[in-house]
PDB file of N, CA and C in Angstrom:
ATOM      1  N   UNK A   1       6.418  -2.078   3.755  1.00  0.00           N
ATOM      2  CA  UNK A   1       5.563  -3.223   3.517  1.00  0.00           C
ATOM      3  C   UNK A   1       4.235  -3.014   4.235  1.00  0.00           C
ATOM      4  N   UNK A   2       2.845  -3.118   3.165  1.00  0.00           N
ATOM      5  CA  UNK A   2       1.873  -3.222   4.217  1.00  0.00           C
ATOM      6  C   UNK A   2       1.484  -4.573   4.664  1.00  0.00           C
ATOM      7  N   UNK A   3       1.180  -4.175   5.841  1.00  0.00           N
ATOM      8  CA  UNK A   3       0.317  -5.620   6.895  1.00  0.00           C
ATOM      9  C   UNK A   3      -0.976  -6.053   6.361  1.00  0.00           C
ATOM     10  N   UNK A   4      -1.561  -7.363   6.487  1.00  0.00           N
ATOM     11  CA  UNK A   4      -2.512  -7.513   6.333  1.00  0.00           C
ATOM     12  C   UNK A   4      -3.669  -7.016   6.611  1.00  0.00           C
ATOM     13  N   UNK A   5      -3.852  -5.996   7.649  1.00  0.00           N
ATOM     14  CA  UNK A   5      -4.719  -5.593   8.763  1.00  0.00           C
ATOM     15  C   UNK A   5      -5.229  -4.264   8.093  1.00  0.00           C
ATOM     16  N   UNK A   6      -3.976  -3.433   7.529  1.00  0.00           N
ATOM     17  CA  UNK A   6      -4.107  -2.552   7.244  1.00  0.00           C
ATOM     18  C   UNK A   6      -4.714  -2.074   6.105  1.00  0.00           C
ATOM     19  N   UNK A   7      -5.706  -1.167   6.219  1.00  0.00           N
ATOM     20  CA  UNK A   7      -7.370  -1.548   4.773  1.00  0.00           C
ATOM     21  C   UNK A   7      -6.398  -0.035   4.160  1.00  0.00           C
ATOM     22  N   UNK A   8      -6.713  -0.762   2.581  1.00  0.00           N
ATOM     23  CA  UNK A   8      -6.587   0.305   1.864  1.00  0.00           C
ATOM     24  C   UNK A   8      -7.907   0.917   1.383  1.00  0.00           C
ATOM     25  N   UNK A   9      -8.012   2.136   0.873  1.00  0.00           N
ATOM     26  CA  UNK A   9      -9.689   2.192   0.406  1.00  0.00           C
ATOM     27  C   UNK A   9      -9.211   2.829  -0.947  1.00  0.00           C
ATOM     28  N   UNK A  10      -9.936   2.586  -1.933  1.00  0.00           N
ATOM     29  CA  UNK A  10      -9.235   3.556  -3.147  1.00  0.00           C
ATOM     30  C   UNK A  10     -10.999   3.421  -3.766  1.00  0.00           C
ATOM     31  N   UNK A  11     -10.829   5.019  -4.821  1.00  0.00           N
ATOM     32  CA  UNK A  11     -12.105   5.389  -5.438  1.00  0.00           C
ATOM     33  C   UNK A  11     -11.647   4.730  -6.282  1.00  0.00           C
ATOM     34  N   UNK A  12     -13.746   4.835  -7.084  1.00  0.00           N
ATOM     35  CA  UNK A  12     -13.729   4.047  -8.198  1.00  0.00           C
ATOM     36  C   UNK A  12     -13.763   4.946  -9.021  1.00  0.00           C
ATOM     37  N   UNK A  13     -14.269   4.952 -10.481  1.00  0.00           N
ATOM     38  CA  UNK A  13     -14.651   5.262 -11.542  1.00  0.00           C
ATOM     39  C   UNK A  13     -15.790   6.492 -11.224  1.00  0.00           C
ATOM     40  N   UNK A  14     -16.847   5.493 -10.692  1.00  0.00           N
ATOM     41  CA  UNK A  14     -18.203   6.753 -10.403  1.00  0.00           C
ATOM     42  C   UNK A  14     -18.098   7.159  -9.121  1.00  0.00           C
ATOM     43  N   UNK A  15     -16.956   7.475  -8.269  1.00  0.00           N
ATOM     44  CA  UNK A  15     -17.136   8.092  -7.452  1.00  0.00           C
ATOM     45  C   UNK A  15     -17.373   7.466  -5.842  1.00  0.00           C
ATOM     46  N   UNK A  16     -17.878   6.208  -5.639  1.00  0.00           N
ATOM     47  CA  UNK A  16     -17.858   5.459  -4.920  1.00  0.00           C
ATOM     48  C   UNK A  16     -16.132   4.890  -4.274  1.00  0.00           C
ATOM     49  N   UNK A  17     -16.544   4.913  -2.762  1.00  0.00           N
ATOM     50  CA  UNK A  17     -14.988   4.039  -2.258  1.00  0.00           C
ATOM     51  C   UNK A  17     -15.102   2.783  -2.233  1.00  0.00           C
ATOM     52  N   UNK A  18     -13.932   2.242  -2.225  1.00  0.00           N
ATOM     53  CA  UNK A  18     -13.886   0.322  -1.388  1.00  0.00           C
ATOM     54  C   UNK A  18     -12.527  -0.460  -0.811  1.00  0.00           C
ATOM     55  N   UNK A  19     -12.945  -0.838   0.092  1.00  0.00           N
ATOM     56  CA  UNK A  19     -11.896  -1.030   0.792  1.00  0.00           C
ATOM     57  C   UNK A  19     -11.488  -2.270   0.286  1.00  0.00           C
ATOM     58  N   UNK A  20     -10.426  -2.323  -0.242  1.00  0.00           N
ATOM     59  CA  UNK A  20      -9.562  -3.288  -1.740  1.00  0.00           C
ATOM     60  C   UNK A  20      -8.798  -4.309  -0.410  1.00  0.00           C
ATOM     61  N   UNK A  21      -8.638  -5.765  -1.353  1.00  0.00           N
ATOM     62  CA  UNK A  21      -8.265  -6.711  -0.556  1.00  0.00           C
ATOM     63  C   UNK A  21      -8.149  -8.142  -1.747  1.00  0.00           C
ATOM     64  N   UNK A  22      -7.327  -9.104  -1.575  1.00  0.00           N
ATOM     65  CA  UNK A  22      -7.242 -10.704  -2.416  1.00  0.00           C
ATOM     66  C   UNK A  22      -8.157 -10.901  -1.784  1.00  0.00           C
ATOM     67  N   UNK A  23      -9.244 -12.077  -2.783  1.00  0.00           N
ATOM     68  CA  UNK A  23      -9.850 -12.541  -2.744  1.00  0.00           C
ATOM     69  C   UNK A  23      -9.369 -14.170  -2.865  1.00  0.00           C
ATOM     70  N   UNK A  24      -9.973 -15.441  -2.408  1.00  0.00           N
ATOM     71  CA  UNK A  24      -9.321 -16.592  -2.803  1.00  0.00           C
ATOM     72  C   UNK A  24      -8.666 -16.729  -3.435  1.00  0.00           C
ATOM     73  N   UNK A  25      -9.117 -16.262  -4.820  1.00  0.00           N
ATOM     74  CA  UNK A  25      -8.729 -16.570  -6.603  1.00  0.00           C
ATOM     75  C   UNK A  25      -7.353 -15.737  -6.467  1.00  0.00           C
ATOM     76  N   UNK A  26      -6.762 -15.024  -6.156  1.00  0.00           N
ATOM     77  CA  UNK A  26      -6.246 -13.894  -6.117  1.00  0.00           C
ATOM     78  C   UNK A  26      -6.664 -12.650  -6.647  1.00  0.00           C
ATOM     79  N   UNK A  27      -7.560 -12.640  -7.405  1.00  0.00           N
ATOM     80  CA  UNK A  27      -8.831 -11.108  -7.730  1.00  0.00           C
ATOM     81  C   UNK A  27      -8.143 -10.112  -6.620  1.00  0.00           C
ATOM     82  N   UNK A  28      -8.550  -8.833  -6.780  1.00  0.00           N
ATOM     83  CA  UNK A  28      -8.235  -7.794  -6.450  1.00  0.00           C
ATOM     84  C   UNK A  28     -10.094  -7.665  -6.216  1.00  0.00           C
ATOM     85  N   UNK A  29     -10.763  -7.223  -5.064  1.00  0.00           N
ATOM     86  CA  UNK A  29     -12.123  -7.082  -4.803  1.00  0.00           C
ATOM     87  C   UNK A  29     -12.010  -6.221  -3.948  1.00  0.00           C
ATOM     88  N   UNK A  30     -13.103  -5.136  -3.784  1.00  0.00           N
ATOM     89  CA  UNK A  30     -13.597  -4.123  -2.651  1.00  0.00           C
ATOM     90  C   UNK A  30     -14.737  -4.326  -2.138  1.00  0.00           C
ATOM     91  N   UNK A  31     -15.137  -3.707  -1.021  1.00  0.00           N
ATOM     92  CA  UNK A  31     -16.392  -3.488  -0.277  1.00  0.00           C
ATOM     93  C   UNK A  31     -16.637  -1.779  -0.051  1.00  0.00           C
ATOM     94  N   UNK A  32     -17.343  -1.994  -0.921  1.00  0.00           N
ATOM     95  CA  UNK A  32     -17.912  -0.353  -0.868  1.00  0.00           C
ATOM     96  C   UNK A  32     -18.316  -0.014   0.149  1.00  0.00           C
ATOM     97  N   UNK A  33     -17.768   1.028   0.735  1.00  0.00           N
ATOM     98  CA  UNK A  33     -17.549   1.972   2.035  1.00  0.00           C
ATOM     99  C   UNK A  33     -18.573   2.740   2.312  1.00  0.00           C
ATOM    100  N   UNK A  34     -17.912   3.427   0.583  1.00  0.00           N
ATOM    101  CA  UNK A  34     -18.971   5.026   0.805  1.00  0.00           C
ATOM    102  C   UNK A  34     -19.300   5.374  -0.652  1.00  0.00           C
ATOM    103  N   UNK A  35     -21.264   5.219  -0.726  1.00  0.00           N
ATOM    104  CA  UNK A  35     -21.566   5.090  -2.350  1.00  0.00           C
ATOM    105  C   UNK A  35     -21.655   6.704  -2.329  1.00  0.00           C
ATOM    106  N   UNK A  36     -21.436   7.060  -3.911  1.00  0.00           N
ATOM    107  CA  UNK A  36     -21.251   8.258  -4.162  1.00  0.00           C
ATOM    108  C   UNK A  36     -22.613   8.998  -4.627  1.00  0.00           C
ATOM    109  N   UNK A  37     -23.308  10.257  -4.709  1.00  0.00           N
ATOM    110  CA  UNK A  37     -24.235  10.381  -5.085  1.00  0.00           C
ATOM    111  C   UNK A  37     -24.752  10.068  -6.021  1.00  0.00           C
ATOM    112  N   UNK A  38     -24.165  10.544  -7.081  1.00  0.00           N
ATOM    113  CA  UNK A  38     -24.268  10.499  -8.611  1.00  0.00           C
ATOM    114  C   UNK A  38     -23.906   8.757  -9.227  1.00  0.00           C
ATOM    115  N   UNK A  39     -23.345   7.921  -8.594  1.00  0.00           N
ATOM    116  CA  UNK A  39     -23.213   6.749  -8.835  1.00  0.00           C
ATOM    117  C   UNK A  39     -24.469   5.975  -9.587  1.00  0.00           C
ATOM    118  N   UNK A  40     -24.637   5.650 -10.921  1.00  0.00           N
ATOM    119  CA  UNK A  40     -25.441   5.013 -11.361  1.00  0.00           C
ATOM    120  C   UNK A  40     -25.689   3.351 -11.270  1.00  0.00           C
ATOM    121  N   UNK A  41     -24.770   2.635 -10.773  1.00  0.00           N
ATOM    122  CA  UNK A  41     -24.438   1.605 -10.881  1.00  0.00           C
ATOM    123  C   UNK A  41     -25.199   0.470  -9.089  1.00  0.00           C
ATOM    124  N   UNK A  42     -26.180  -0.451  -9.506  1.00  0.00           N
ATOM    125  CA  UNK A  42     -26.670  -0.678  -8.464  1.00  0.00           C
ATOM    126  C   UNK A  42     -26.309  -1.513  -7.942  1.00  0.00           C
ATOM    127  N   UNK A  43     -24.700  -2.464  -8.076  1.00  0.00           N
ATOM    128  CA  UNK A  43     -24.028  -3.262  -7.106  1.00  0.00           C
ATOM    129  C   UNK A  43     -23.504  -2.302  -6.473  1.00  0.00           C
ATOM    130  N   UNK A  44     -23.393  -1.476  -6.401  1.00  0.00           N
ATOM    131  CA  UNK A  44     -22.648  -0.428  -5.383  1.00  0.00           C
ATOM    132  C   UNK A  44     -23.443  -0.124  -4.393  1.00  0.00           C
ATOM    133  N   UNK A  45     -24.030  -1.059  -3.822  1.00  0.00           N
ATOM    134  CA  UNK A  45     -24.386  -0.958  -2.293  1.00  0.00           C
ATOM    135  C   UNK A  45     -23.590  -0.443  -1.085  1.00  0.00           C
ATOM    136  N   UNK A  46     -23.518   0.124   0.054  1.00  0.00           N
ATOM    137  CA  UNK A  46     -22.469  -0.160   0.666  1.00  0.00           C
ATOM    138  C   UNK A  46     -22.993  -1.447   1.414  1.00  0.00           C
ATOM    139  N   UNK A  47     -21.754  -1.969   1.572  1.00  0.00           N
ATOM    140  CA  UNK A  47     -20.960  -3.601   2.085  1.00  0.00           C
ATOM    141  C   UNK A  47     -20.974  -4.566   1.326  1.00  0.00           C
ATOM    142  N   UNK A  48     -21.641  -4.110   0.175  1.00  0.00           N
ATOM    143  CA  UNK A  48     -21.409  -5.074  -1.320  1.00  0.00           C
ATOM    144  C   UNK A  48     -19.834  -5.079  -1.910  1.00  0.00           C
ATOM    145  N   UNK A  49     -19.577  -6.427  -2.173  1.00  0.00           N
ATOM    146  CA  UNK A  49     -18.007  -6.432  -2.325  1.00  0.00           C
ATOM    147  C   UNK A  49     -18.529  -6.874  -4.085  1.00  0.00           C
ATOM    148  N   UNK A  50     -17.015  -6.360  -4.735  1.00  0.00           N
ATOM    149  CA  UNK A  50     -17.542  -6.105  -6.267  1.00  0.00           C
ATOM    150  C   UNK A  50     -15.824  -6.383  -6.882  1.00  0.00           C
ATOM    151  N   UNK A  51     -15.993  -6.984  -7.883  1.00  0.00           N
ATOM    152  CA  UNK A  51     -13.930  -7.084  -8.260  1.00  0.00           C
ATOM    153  C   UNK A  51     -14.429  -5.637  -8.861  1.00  0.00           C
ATOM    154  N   UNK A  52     -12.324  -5.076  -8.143  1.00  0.00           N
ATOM    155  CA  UNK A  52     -11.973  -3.952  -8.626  1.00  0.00           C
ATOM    156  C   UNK A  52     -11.927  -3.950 -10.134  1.00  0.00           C
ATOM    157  N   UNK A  53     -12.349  -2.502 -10.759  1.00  0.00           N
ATOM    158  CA  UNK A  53     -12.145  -2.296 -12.289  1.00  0.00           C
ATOM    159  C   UNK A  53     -10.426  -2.380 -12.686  1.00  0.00           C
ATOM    160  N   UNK A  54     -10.170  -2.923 -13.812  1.00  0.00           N
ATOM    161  CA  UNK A  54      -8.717  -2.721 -14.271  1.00  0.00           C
ATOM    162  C   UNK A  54      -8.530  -4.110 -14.513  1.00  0.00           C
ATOM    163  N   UNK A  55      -7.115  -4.010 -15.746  1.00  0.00           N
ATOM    164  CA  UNK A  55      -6.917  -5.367 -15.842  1.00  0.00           C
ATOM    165  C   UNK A  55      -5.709  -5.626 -14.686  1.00  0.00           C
ATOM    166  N   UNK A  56      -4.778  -5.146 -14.182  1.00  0.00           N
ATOM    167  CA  UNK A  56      -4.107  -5.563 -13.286  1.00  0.00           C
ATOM    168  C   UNK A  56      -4.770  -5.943 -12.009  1.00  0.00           C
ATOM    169  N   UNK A  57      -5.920  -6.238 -12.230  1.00  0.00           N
ATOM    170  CA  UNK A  57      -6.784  -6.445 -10.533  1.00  0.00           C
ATOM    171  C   UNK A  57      -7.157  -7.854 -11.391  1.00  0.00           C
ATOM    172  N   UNK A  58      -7.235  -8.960 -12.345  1.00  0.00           N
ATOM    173  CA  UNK A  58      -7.963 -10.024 -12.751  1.00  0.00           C
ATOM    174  C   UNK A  58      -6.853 -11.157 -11.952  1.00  0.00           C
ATOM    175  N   UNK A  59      -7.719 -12.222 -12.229  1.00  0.00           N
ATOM    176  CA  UNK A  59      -6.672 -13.422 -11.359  1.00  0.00           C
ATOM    177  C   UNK A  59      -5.535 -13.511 -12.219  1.00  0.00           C
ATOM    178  N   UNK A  60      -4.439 -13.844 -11.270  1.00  0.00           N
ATOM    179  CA  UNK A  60      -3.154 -13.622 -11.700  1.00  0.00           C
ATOM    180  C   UNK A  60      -2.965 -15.236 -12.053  1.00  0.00           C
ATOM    181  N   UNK A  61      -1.944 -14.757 -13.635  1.00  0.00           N
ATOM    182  CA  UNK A  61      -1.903 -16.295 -13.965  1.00  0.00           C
ATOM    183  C   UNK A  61      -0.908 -17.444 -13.467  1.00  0.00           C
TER     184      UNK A  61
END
């Protein structure tokens, strides 16, 4: 079982990390860690939090 404490980080799509976590809603959301070079995408700031891609990350019904 993981603890609350304990950050997962998982890549995205373009290459960028984020450290994944519930959000209120229950959303699945990250905070980008570490932006990737080639990353085209300009919410990918790092410490910009962004909902994870996928449909198993949308609010659960």
């Amino acid at each position: 079982m993981r603890s609350m404490a304990e950050e997962i980080v998982k890549a995205l799509p373009c290459g960028c990390e984020a450290r994944t976590y519930r959000d209120f809603l229950g959303r699945v959301v990250g905070t980008i860690v570490t932006r990737s070079p080639t990353c085209q995408r300009s919410e990918h700031a790092l410490g910009q939090t962004v909902i994870m891609p996928g449909r198993e990350n949308a609010r659960p019904e």
